[in-house]
Protein backbone atom coordinates (compact mmCIF):
# COMPACT_ATOMS: atom_id res chain seq x y z
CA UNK A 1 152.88 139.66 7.86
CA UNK A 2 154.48 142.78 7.88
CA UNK A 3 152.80 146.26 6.92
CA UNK A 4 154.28 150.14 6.30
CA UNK A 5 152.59 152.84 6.96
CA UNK A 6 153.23 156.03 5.26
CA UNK A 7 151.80 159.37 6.34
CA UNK A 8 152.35 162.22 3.94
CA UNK A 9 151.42 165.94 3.72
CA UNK A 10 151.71 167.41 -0.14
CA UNK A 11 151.98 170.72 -0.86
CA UNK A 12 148.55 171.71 -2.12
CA UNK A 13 149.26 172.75 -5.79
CA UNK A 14 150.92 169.33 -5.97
CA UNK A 15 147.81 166.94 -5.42
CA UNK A 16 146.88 166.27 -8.66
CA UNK A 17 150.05 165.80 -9.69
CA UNK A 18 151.09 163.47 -6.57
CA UNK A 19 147.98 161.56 -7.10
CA UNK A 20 148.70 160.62 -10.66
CA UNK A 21 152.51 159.91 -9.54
CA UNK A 22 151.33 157.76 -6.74
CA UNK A 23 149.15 155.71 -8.97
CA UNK A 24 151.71 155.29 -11.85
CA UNK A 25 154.14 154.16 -8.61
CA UNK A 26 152.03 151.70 -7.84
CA UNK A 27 151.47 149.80 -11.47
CA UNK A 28 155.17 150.04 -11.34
CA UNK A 29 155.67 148.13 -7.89
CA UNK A 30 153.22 145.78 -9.51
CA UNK A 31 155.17 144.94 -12.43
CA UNK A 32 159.09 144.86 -11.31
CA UNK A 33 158.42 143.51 -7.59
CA UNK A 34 156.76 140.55 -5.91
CA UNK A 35 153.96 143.53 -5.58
CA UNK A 36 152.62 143.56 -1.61
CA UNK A 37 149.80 141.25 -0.63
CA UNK A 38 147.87 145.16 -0.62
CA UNK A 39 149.29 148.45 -1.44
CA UNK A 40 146.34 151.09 -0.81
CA UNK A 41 146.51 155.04 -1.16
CA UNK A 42 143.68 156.77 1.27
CA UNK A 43 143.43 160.66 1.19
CA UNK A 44 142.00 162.03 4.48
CA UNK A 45 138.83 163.51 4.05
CA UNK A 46 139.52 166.61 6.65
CA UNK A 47 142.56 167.43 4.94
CA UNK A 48 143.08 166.68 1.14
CA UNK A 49 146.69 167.25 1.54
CA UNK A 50 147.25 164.42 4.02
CA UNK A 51 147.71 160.95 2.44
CA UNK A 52 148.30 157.76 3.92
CA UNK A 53 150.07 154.78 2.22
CA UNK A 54 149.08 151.47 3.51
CA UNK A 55 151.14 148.21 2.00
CA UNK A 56 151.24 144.68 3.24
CA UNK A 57 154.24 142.25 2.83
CA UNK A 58 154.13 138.68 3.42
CA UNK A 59 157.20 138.86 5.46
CA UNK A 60 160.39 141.00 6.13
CA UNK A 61 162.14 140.23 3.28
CA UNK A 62 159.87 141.15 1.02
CA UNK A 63 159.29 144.68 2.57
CA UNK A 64 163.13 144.71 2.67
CA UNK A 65 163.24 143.63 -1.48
CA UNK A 66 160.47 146.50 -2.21
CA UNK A 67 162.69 148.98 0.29
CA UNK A 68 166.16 148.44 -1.79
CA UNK A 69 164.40 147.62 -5.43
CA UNK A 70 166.83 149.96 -7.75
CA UNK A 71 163.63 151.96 -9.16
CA UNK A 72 162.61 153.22 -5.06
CA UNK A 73 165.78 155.07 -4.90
CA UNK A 74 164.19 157.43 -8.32
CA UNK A 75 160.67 156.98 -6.35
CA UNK A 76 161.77 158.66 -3.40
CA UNK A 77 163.72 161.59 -5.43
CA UNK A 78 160.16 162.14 -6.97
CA UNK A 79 158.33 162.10 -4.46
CA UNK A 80 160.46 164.40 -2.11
CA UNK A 81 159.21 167.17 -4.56
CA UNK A 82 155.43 166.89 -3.43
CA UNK A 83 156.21 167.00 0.48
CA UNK A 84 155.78 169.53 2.83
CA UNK A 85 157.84 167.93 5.03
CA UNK A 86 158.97 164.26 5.69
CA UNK A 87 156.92 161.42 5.74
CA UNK A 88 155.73 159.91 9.19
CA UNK A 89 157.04 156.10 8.34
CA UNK A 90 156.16 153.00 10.24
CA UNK A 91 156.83 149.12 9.95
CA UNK A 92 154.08 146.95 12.01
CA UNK A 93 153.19 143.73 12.81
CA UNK A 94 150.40 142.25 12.06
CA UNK A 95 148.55 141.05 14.72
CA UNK A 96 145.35 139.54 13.26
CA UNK A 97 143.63 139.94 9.76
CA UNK A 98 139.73 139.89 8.91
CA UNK A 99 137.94 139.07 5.37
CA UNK A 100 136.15 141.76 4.60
């Protein structure tokens, strides 16, 4: 399994409106992908200008199909307009899951 972790900083008079983008993104990955195995949005609580994306994928290919699925390319025009600066990106392993 394969997860990306996305750590973003919006401009504060854009929360509301990155909020409401982020959760409209995510019924869309839903409908036109495979959607991830989990695709979760947390906001920090010491900053609420700090959010961090957490998706799983079953494998590589699948994070690679979400990556280059034709609708992303708009996504990440879109969401460039909230930033304060770019996104802290990374693609782990993982090691071991738990059942909540």
């Amino acid at each position: 399994m394969i997860s990306l972790i996305s750590r973003i900083i919006v401009r504060s008079e854009f929360i509301e409106d990155f909020e409401e983008y982020c959760h409209h993104l995510k019924k869309r990955v839903q409908e036109i992908e495979s959607p991830p195995i989990s695709y979760t949005i947390h906001r920090s609580e010491k900053d609420n200008c700090q959010f961090i994306f957490v998706q799983l994928f079953a494998d590589r290919d699948a994070l690679e199909a979400h990556m280059t699925a034709a609708f992303m390319d708009e996504a990440r025009e879109r969401l460039r307009t909230f930033y304060v600066a770019t996104p802290a990106v990374e693609i782990c392993q993982v090691l071991e899951e738990t059942d909540a």
